[in-house]
Protein backbone atom coordinates (compact mmCIF):
# COMPACT_ATOMS: atom_id res chain seq x y z
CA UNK A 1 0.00 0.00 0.00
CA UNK A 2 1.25 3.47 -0.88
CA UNK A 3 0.11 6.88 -0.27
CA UNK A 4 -0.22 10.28 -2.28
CA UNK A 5 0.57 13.24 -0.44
CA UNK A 6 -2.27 15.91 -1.08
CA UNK A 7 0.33 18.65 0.40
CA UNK A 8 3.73 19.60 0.91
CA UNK A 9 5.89 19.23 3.48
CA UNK A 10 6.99 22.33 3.66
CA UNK A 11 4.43 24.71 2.39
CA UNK A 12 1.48 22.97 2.16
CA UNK A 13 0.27 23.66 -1.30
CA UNK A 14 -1.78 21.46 -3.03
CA UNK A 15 0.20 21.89 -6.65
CA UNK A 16 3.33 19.40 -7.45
CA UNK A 17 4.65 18.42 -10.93
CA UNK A 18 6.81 15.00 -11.82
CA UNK A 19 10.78 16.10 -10.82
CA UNK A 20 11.86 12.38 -11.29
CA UNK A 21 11.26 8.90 -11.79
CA UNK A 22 13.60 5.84 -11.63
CA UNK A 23 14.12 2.25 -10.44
CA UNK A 24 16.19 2.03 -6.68
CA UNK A 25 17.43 -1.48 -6.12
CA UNK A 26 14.18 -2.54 -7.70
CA UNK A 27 11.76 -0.28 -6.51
CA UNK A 28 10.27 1.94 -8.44
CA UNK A 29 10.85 5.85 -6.68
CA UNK A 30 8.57 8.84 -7.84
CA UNK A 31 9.85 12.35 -6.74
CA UNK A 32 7.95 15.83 -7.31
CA UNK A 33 8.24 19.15 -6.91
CA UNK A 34 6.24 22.03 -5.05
CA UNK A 35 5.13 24.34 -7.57
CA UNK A 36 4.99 27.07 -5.20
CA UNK A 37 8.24 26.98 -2.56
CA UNK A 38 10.27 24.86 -4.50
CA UNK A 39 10.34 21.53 -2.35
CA UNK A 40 11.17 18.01 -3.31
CA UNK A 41 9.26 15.18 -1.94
CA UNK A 42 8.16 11.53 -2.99
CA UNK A 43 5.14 10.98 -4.17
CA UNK A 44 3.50 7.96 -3.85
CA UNK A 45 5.01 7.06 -0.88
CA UNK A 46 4.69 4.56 2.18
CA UNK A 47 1.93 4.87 4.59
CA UNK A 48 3.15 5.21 8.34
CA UNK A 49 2.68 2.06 9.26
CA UNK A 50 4.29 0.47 6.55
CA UNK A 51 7.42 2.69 7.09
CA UNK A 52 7.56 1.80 10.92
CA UNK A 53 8.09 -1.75 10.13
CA UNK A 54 10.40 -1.05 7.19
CA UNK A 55 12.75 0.89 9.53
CA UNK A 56 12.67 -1.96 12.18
CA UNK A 57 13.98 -4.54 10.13
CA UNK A 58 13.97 -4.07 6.68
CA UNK A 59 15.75 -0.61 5.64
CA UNK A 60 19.38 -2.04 7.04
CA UNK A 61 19.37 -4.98 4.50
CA UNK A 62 17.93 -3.25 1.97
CA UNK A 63 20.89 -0.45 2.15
CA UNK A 64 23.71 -2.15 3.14
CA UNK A 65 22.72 -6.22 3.07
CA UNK A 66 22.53 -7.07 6.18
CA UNK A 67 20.11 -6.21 8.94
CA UNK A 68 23.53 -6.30 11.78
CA UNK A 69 26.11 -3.90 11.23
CA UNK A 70 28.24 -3.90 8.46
CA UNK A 71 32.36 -3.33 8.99
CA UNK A 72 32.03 -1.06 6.24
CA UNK A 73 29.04 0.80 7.96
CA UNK A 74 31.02 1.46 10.97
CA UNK A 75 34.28 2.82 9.34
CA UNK A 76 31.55 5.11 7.63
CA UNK A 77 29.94 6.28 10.63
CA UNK A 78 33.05 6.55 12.71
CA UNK A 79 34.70 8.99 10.11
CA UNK A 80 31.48 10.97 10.08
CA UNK A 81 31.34 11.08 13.68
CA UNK A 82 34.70 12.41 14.03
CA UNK A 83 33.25 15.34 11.40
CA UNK A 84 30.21 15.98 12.96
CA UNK A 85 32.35 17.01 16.28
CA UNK A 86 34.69 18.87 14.57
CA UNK A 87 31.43 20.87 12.99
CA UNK A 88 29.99 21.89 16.36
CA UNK A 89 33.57 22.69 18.44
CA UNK A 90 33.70 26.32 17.87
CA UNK A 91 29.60 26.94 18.90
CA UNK A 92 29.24 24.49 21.83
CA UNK A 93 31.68 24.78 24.66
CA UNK A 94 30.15 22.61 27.20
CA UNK A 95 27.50 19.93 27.21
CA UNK A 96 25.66 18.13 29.69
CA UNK A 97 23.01 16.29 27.30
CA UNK A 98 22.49 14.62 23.87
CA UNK A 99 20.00 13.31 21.86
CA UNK A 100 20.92 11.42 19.21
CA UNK A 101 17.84 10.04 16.72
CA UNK A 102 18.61 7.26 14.18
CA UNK A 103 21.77 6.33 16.88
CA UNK A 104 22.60 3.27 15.00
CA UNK A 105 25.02 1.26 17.13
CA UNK A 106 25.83 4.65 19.30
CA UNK A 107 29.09 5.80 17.45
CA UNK A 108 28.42 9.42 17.55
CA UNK A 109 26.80 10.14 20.96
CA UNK A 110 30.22 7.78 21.98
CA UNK A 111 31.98 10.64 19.92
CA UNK A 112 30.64 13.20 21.82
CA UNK A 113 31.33 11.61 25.19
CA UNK A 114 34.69 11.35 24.61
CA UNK A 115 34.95 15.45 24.10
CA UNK A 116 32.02 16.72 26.55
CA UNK A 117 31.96 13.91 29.17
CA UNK A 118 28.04 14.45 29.25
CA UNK A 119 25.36 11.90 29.31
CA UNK A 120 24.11 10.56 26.45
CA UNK A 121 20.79 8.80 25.06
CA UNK A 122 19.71 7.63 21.29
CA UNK A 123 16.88 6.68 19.75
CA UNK A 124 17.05 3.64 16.59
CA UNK A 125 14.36 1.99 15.30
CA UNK A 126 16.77 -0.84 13.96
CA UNK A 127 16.66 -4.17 16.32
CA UNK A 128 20.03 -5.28 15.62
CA UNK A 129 21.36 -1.82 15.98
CA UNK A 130 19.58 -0.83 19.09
CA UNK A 131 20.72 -4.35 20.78
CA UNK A 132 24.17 -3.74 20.18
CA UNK A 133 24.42 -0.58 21.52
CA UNK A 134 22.31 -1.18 24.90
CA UNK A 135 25.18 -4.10 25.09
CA UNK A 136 27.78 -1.40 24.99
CA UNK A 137 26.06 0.15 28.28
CA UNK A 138 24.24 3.13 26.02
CA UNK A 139 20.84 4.04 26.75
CA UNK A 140 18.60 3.73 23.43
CA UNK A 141 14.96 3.13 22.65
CA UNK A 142 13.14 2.07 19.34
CA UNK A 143 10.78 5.29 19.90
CA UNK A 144 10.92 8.97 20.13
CA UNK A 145 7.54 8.04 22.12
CA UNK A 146 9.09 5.28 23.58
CA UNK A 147 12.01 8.20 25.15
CA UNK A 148 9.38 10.36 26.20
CA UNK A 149 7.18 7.92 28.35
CA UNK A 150 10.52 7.30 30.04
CA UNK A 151 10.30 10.38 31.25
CA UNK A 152 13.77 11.93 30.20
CA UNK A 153 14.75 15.37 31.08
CA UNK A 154 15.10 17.52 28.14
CA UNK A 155 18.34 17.51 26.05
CA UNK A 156 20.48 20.26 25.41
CA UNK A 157 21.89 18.96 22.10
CA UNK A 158 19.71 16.94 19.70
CA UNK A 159 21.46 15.52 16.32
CA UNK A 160 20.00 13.71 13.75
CA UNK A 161 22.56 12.71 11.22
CA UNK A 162 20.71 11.24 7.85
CA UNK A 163 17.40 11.18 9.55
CA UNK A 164 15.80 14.49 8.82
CA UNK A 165 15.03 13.57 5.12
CA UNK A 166 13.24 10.11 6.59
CA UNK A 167 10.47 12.32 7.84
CA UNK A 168 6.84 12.41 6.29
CA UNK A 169 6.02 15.48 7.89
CA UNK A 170 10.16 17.26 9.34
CA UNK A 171 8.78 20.70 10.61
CA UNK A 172 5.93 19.35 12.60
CA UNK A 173 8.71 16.43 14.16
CA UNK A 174 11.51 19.00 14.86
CA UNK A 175 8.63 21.84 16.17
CA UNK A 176 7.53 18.38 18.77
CA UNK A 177 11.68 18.53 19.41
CA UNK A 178 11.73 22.36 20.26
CA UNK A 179 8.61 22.26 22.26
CA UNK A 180 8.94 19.15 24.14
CA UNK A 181 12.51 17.54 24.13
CA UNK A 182 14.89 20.15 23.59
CA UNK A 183 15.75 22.99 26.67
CA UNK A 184 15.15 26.30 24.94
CA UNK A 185 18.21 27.32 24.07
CA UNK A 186 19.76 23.95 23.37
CA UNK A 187 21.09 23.74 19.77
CA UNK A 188 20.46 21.30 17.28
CA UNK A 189 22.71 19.36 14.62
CA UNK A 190 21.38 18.19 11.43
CA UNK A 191 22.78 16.76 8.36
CA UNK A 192 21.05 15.46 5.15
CA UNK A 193 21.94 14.40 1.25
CA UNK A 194 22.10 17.54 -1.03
CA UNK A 195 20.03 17.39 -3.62
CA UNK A 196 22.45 19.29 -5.65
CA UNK A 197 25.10 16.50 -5.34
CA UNK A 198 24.16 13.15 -3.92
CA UNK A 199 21.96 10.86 -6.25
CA UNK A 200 19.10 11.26 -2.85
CA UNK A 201 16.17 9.55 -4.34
CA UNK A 202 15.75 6.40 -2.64
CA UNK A 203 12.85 4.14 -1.15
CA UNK A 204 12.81 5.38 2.37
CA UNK A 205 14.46 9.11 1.71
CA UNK A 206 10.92 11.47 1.27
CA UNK A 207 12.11 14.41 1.33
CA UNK A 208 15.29 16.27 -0.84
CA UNK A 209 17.15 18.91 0.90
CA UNK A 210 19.00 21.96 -0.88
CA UNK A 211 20.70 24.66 1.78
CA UNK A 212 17.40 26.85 0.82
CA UNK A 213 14.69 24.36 1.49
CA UNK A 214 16.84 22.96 4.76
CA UNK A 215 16.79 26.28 6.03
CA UNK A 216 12.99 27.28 5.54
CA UNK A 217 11.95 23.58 7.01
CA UNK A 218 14.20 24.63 10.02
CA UNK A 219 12.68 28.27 10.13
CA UNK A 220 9.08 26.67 10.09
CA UNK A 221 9.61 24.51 13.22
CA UNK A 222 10.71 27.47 14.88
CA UNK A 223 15.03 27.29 14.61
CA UNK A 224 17.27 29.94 13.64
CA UNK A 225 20.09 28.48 11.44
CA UNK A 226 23.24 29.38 13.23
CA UNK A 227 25.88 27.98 10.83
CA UNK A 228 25.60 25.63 7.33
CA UNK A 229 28.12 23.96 5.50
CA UNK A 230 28.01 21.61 2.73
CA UNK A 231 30.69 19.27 1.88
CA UNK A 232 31.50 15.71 1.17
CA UNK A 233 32.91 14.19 3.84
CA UNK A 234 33.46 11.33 4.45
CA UNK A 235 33.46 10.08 1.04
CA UNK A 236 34.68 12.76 -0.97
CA UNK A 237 36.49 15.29 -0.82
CA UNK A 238 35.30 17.43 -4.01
CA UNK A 239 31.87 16.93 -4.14
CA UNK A 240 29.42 18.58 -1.81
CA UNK A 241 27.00 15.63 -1.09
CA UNK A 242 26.32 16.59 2.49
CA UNK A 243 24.40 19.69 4.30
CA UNK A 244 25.47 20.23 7.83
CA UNK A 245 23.59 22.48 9.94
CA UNK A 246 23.66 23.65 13.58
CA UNK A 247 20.53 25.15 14.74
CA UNK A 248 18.60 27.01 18.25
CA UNK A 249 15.07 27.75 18.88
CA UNK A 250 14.06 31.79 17.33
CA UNK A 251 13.67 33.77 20.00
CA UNK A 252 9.93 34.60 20.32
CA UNK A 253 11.08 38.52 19.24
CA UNK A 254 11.66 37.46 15.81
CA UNK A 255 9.93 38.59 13.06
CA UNK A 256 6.93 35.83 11.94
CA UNK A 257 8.48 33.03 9.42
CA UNK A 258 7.47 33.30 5.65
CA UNK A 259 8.29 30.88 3.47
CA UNK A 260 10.69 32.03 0.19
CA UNK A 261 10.57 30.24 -2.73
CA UNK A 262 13.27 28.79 -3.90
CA UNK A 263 13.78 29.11 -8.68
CA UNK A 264 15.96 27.04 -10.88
CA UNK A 265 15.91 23.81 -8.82
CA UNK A 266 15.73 21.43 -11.71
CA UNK A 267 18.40 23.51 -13.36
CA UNK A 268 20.83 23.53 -10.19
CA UNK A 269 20.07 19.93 -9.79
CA UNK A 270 20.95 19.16 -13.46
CA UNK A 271 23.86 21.35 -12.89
CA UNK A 272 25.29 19.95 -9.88
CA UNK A 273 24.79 15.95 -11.53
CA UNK A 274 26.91 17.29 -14.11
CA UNK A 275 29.65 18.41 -12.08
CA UNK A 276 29.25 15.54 -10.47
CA UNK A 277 29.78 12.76 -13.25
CA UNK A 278 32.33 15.14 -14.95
CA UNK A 279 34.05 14.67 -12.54
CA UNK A 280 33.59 10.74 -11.25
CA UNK A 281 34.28 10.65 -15.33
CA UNK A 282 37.87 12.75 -15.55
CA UNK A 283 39.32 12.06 -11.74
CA UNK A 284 37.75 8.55 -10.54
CA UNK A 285 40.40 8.12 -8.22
CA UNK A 286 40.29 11.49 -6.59
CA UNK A 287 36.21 11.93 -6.42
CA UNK A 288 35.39 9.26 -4.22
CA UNK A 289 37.45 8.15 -0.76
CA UNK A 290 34.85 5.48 -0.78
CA UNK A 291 32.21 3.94 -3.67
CA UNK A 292 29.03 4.29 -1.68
CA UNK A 293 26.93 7.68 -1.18
């Protein structure tokens, strides 16, 4: 069962056009974009329920083969770790709590131990990957909702690395964050696929990011974009297939959020895939430190 989403995600109007259509590892993946603000989003997608269980045990083997963890997974997510803490240094002296959503096996809230000494909780809806990281003594549950009923104090760091663009609905789950999870003037630490660089369109990624569009969902929910980068690290170090962002609630003095439209996206996208293969074409060697997105 699939869905059709009346609206988008970031706007809410009603009119969408085909942006594009292909086959991911056998599945067929339809993207379009907002007529009005400029958004990409797929379109039929999964229902709710269908993604819940997808996420619990199927999206792991589908994406890397293997619903444990992958030694190639790991060298991945340590290197990105390492980046991710190297993003925030200069903004966050001290830290006392983190959130980390779609923790995997706990690499990067282990990261961030290491340089705050604070205490640390995840959220990952993978079995395999929640086990193993409750075995390594971190606390993680399969639920945001699962988190909350817990009880948890709020967090005063919340980071959700490749997770964002998983999300039917982003600025209603980060505005839940901000309002209920987050102390008000924690910060928070995103990063997605660029739609400008990385292929993106895949089953279970609903959503495709440029800086613009990353920074009006973020403005929605009620953040303040404090610094953006985008880059390709770890896997390569020309092309910008990542957006970073670090992020705090708007103060309530701020003027009221209007969306800006964002021109030339299927341009810029064509653009940037060019740039992209040119170069993949002329330096393979150099493009890529690994094969995978």
């Amino acid at each position: 069962m699939t869905e059709i989403v009346q609206h988008c995600p970031l706007c809410g109007d009603e009119s969408s056009r085909l942006f594009d259509i292909r086959s991911f590892r056998g599945q067929k993946v339809v993207n379009r974009i907002c007529k009005k603000c400029g958004l990409v989003f797929q379109s039929p997608r999964m229902t709710e329920v269908e993604l819940g269980a997808f996420y619990a045990s199927g999206y792991r083997l589908l994406q890397e083969g293997s619903s444990e963890p992958t030694a190639r997974n790991v060298d991945i997510q340590q290197k990105r770790a390492g980046s991710l803490l190297d993003f925030v240094r200069s903004d966050i002296p001290s830290l006392s709590r983190h959130l980390d959503i779609g923790c995997s096996i706990g690499i990067l809230l282990k990261h961030f131990q290491s340089k705050y000494h604070n205490w640390g909780a995840g959220v990952e809806p993978g079995e395999a990957h929640r086990l193993q990281a409750r075995n390594e003594g971190l606390t993680v549950y399969a639920t945001l909702d699962e988190l909350e009923k817990a009880a948890e104090e709020r967090f005063d760091l919340i980071s959700m690395s490749h997770v964002l663009e998983h999300l039917s609905d982003p600025a209603g789950y980060l505005t839940h964050l901000r309002e209920s999870v987050l102390v008000p003037k924690g910060w928070l630490l995103l990063e997605v696929p660029n739609l400008y660089a990385h292929d993106s369109f895949e089953t279970a990624h609903l959503v495709a990011y440029s800086s613009h569009t990353l920074r009006q969902i973020l403005k929605k929910a009620g953040f303040e974009t404090v610094r953006l980068e985008t880059h390709g690290q770890p896997r390569s170090p020309w092309l910008q297939l990542y957006i970073t962002l670090l992020a705090h609630p708007r103060s309530s003095t701020q003027k009221p959020f209007h969306i800006g439209p964002e021109r030339g996206v299927a341009i810029k996208r064509q653009a940037g895939m060019f740039y992209r293969h040119v170069l993949e074409r002329v330096f393979p060697r150099w493009t890529w430190t690994t094969n995978e997105e």
